[in-house]
Protein backbone atom coordinates (compact mmCIF):
# COMPACT_ATOMS: atom_id res chain seq x y z
CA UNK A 1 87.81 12.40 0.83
CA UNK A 2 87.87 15.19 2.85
CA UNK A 3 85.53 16.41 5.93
CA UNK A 4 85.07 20.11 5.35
CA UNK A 5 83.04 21.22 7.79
CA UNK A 6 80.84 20.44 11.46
CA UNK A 7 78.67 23.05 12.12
CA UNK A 8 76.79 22.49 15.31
CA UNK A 9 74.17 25.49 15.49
CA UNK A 10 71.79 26.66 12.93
CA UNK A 11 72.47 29.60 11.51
CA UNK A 12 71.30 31.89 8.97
CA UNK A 13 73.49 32.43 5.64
CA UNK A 14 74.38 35.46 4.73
CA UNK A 15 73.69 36.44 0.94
CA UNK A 16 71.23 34.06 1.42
CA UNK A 17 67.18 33.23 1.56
CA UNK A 18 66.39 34.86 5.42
CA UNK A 19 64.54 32.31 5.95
CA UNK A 20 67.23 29.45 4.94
CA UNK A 21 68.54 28.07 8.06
CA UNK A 22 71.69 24.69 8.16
CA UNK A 23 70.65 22.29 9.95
CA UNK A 24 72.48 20.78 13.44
CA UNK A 25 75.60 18.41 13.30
CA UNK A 26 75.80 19.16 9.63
CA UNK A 27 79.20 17.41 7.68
CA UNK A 28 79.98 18.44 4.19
CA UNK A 29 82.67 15.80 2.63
CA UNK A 30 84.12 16.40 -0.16
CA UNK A 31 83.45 12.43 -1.01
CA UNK A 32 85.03 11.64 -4.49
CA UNK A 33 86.92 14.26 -6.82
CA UNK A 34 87.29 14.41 -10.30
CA UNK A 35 83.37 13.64 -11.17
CA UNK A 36 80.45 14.99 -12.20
CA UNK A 37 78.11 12.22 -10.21
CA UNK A 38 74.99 13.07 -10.30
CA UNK A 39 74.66 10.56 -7.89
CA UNK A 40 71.84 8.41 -7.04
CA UNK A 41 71.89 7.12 -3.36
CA UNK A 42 70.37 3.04 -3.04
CA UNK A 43 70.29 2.03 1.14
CA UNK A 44 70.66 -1.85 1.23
CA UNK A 45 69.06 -3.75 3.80
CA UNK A 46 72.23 -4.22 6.04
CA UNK A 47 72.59 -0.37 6.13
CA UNK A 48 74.83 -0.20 3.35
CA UNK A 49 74.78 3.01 1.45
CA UNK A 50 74.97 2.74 -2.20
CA UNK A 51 76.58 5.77 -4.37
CA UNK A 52 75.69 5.50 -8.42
CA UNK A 53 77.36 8.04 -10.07
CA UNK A 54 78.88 9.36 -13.48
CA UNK A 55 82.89 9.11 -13.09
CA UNK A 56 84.12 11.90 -15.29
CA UNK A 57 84.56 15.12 -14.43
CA UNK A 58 82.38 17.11 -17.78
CA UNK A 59 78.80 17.57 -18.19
CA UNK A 60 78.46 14.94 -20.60
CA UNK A 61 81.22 15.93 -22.75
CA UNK A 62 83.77 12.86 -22.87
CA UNK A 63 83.86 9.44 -23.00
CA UNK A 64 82.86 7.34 -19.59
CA UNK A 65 80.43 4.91 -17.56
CA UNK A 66 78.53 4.91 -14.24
CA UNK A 67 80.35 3.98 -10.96
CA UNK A 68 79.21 1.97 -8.16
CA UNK A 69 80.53 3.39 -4.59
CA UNK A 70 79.81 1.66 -1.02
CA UNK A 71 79.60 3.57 2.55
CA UNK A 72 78.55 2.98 5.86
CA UNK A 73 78.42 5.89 7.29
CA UNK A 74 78.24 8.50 4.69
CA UNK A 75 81.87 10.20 4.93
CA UNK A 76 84.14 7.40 3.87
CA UNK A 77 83.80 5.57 0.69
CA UNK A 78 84.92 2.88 -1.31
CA UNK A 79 84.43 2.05 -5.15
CA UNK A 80 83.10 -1.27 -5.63
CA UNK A 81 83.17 -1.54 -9.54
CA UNK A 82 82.60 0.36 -12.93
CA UNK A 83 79.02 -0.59 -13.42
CA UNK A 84 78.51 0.00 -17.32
CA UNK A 85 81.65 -0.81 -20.06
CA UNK A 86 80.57 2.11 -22.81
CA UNK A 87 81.09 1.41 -26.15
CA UNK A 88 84.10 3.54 -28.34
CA UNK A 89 82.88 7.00 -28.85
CA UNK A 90 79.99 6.95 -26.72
CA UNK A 91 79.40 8.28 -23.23
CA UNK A 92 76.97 6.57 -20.44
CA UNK A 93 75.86 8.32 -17.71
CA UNK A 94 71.70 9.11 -17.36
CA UNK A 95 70.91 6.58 -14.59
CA UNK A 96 68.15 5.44 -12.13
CA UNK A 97 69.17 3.10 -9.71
CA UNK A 98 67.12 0.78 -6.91
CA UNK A 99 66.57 -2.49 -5.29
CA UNK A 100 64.72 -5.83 -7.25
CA UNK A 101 61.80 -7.07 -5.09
CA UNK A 102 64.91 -10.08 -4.56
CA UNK A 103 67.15 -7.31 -3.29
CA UNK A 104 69.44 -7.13 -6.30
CA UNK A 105 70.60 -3.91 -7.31
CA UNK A 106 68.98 -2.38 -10.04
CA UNK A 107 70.72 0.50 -12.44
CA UNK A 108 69.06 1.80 -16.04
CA UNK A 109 71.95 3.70 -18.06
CA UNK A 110 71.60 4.98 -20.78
CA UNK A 111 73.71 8.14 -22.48
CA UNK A 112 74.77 9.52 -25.50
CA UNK A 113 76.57 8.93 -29.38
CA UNK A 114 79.48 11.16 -30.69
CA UNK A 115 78.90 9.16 -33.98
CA UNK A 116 77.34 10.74 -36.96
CA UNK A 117 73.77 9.74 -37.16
CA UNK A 118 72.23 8.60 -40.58
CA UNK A 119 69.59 10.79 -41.01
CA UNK A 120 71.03 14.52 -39.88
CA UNK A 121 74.65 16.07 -40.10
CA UNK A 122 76.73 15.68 -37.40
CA UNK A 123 76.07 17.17 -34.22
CA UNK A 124 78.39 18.73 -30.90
CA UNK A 125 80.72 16.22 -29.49
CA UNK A 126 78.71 13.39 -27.92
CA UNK A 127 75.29 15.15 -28.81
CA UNK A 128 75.13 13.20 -32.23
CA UNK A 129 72.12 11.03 -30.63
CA UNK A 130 70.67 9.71 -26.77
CA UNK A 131 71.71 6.09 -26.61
CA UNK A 132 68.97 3.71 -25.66
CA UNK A 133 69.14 1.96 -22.00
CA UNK A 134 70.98 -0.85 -20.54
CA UNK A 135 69.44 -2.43 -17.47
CA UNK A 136 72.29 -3.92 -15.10
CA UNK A 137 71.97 -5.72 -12.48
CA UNK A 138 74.30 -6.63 -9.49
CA UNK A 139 73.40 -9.66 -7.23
CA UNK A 140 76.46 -9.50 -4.95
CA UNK A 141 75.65 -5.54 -3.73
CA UNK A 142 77.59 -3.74 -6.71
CA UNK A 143 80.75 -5.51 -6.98
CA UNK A 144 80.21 -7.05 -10.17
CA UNK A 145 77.00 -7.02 -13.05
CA UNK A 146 74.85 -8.43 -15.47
CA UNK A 147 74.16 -6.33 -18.57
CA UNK A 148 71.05 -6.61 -20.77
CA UNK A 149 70.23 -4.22 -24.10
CA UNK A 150 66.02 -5.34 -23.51
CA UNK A 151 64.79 -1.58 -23.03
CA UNK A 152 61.65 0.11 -24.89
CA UNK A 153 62.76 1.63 -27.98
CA UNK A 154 61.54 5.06 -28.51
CA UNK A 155 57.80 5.03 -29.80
CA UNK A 156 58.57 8.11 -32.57
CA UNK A 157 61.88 9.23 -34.44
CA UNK A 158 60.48 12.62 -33.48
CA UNK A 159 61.41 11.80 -29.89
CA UNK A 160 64.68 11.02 -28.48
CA UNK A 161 65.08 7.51 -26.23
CA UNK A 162 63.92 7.72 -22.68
CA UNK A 163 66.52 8.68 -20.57
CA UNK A 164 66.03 7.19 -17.09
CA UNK A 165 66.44 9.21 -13.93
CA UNK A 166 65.53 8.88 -10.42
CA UNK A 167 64.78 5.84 -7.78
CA UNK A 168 63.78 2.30 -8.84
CA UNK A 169 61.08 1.13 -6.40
CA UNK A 170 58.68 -2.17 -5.55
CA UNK A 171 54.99 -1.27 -5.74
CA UNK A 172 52.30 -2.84 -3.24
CA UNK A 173 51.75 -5.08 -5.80
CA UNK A 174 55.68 -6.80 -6.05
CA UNK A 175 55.90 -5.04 -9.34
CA UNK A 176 58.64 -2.09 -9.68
CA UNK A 177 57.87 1.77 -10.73
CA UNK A 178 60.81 4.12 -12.09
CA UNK A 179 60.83 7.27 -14.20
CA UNK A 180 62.71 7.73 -17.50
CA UNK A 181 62.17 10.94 -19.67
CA UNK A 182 62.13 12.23 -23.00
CA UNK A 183 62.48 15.26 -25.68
CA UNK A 184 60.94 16.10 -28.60
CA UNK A 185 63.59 17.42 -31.37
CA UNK A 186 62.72 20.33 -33.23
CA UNK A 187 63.42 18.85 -36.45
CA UNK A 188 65.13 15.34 -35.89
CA UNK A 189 66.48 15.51 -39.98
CA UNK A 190 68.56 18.83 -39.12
CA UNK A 191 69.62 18.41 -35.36
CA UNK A 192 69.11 16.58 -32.39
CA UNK A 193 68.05 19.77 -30.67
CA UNK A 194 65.22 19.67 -28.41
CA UNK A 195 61.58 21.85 -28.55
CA UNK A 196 60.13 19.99 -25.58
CA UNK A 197 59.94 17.25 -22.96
CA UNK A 198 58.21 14.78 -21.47
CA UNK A 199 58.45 12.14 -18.74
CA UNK A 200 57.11 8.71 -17.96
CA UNK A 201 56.21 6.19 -15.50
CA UNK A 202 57.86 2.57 -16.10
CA UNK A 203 57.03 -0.58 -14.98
CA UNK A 204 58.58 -3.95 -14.49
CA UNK A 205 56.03 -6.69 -14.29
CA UNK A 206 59.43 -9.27 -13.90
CA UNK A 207 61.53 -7.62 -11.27
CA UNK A 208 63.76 -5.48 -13.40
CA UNK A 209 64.53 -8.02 -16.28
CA UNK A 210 61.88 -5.77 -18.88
CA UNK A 211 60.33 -2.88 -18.89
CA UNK A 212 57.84 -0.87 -20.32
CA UNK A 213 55.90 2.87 -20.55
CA UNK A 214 52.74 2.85 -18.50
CA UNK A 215 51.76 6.39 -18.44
CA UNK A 216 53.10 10.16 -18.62
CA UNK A 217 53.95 11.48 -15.70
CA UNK A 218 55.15 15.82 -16.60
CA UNK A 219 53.90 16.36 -20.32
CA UNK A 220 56.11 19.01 -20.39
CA UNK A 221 58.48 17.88 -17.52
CA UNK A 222 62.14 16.06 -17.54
CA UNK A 223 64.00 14.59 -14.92
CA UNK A 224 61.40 13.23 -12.47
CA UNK A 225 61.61 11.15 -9.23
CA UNK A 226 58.91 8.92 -8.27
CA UNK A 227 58.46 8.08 -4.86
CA UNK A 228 55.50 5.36 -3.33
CA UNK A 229 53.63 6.82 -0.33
CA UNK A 230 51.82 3.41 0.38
CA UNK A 231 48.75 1.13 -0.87
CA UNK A 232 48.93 2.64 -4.54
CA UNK A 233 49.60 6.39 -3.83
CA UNK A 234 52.69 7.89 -5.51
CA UNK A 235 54.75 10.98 -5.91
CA UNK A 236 56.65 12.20 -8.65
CA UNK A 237 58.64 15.33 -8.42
CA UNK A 238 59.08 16.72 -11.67
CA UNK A 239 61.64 19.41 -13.28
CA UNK A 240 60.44 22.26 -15.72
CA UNK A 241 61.80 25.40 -15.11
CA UNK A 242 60.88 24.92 -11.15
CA UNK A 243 59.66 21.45 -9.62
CA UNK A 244 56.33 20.62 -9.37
CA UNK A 245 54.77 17.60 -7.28
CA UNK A 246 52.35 14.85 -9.78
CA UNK A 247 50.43 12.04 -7.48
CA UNK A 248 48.94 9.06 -8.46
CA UNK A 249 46.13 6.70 -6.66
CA UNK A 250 46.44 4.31 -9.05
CA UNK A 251 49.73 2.83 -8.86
CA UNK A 252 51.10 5.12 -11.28
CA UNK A 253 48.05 4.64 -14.40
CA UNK A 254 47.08 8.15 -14.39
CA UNK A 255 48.50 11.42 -12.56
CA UNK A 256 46.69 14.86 -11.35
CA UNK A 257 47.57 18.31 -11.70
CA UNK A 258 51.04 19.57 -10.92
CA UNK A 259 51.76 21.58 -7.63
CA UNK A 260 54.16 23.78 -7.62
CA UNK A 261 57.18 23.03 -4.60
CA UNK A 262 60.14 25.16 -5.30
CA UNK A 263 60.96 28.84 -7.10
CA UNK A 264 62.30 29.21 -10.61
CA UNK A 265 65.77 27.41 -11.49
CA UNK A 266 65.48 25.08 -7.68
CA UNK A 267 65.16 21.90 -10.08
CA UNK A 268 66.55 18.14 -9.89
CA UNK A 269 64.26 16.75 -6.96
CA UNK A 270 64.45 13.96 -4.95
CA UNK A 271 61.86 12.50 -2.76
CA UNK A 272 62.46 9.94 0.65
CA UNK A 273 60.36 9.74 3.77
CA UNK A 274 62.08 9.95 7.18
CA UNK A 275 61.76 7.77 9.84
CA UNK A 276 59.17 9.77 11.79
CA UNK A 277 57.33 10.08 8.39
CA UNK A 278 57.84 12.93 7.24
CA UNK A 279 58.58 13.70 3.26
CA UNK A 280 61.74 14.99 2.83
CA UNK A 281 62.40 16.88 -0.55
CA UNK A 282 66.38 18.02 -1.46
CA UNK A 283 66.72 19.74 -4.50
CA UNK A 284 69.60 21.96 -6.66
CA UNK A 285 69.38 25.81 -6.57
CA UNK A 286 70.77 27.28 -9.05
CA UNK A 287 69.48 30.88 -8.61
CA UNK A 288 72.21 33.71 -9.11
CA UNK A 289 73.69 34.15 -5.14
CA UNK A 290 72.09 30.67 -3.88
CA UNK A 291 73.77 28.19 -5.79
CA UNK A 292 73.58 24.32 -4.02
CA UNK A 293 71.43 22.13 -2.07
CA UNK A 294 68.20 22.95 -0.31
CA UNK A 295 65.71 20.68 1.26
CA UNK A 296 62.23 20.81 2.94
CA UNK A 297 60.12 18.55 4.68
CA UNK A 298 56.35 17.76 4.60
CA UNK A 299 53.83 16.03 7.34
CA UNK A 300 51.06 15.74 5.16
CA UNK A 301 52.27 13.74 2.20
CA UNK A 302 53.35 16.24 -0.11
CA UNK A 303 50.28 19.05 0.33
CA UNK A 304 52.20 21.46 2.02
CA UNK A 305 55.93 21.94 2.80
CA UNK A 306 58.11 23.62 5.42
CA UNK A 307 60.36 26.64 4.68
CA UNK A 308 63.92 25.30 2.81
CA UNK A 309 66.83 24.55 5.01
CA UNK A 310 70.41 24.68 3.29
CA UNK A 311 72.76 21.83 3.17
CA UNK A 312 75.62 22.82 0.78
CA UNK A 313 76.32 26.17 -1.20
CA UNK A 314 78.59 26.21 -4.50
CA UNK A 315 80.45 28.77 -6.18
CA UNK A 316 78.64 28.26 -9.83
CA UNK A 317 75.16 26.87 -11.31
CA UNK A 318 76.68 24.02 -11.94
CA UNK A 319 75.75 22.16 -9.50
CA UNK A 320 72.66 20.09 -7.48
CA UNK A 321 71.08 16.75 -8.62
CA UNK A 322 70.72 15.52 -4.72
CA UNK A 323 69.86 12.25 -3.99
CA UNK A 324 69.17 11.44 0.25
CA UNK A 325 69.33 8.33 2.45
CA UNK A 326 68.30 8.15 6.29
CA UNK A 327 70.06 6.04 8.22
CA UNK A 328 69.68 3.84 11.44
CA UNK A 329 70.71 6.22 13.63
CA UNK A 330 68.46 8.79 12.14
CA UNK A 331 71.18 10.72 10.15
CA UNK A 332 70.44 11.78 6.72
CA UNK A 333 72.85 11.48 4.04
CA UNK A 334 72.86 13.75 0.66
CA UNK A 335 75.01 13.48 -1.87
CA UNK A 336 75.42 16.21 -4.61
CA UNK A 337 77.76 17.49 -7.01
CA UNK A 338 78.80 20.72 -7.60
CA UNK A 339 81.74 22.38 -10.57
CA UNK A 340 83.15 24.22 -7.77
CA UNK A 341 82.52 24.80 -4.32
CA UNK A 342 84.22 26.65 -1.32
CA UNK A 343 85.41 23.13 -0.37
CA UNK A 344 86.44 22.51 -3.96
CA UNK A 345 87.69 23.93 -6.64
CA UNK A 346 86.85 21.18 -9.32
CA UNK A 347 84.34 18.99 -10.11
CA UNK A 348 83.08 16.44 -7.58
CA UNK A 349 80.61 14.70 -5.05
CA UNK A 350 79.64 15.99 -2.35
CA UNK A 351 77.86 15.04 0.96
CA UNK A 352 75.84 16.99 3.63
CA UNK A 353 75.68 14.76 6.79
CA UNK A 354 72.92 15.80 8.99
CA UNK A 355 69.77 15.81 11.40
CA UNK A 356 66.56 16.35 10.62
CA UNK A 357 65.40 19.35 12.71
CA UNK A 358 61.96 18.04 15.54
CA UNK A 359 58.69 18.28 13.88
């Protein structure tokens, strides 16, 4: 772990948006090497910070599991346990991650096969077929787990599994909301190449233990994070070639028309509301010059949105899927990942700590 940088004024970046400003007190930490993460930040009730993340360090293209990591602050961290114990010659490493309505910890895994698949030839190394999820489940805060294989099966061989992404969380109602997505191969007997996407909102109706489709969020969208503004009013930001904001007023049956949040190739939201509640959107960029971590901020529940500030650049496209916490003392911490960045040359997880600028 290594602190990389304090900046104390903000200041605009050259090369950069004008208009893209860091924000005060910002820390970037190089947190944990030698992974791709895409990490998914949980906040436990005693102020805990919970880090799931994907411990190899390849886009999906070798053999390995989900890790659980624990912080108080943000800048140091500790690995609690392996969460998920893949099977030979298969990779796990889509997750969403949350608390139960009990407060246990909630991950959905799921991943992919390098095994030859019946019905079509074999495919690229660990693109042979998407695996279908595990739900685990951690009562002692992510030390140790409970596995179960009791997901929805895919409802078409046309379509791959749903791939889960995003935040687990309890609706209004005690029930729980997540997202998982989907594609739709071209010709499933040839290849498991994909012509389109689509993603859903899930429901628990037993505090995590089964799940089930309720309704499609992006019918043309992938990884989405949902995100409940109160009563039965959600959010969903959604990735296509840009992300684009869905909401729901009826705990999550039906969804409106898409608004559009962020340019072409800023993609892999994620939504959290601050303590002075305000929406707070981070997101990849992944636009030639820009590459990193952007966010914005919105007082009127998603309708409008404030111009991007930048939290961390990187060297390549490779980079992005942020997930953000607020803490007690009103810091904000997002965690990244990036192939290479000016505070590292390799793959890893990153963190921005930093303040909110006033309202």
């Amino acid at each position: 772990m290594k602190i990389i940088a304090a900046c104390l004024f903000a200041f605009s970046l050259p090369g950069l948006n004008a208009q893209e400003v860091e924000p005060k007190s910002l820390q970037r930490i190089v947190a944990i090497e030698n992974v791709c993460a895409w990490p998914n930040l949980t906040l436990l009730p005693d102020g805990t910070i919970i880090a799931i993340l994907f411990n190899q360090p390849g886009h999906g293209t070798m053999q390995g599991d989900v890790d659980c990591y624990a912080s108080s602050d943000g800048v140091k961290w500790e690995k609690r346990s392996t969460v998920t114990q893949h099977e030979p010659d298969t990779i796990r490493m889509n997750h969403a991650a949350g608390l139960a309505k009990n407060g246990d910890l909630l991950v959905l895994c799921s991943g992919w096969t390098n095994l030859k698949q019946p019905q079509r030839p074999k495919q690229a190394d660990f693109r042979d077929a998407v695996l279908r999820s595990w739900v685990l489940r951690s009562k002692d805060a992510g030390r140790t787990w409970s596995k179960s294989d009791v997901f929805p099966a895919t409802e078409s061989d046309e379509w791959t599994e749903h791939i889960p992404f995003g935040d687990i969380w309890t609706a209004q109602d005690g029930t729980l909301r997540t997202s998982c997505y989907q594609g739709q191969m071209t010709d499933p007997i040839k290849s498991s190449k994909t012509k389109g996407w689509r993603s859903w909102c899930f429901r628990s109706d037993d505090d995590g233990v089964t799940w089930k489709p309720q309704s499609i969020i992006g019918p043309t969208h992938n990884e989405t994070d949902i995100f409940p503004l109160g009563g039965k009013s959600w959010l969903a930001a959604a990735r296509t070639t840009q992300m684009e904001l869905f909401r729901s007023d009826d705990d999550g049956a039906s969804w409106g028309a898409p608004l559009k949040v962020t340019a072409r190739n800023e993609i892999n939201g994620h939504l959290t509301r601050l303590a002075d509640k305000r929406l707070l959107l981070s997101y990849g960029v992944r636009i030639a010059g820009q590459h990193g971590v952007c966010a914005k901020f919105s007082s009127d529940d998603g309708k409008t949105w404030s111009a991007p500030m930048r939290l961390a650049r990187s060297e390549v496209g490779d980079c992005g899927y942020p997930s953000s916490v607020q803490l007690a003392n009103g810091k904000i911490v997002t965690a990244y990942y990036s192939k290479a960045a000016p505070e590292c040359d390799h793959y890893h997880m990153g963190v921005a700590v930093w303040e909110a600028p006033a309202p």
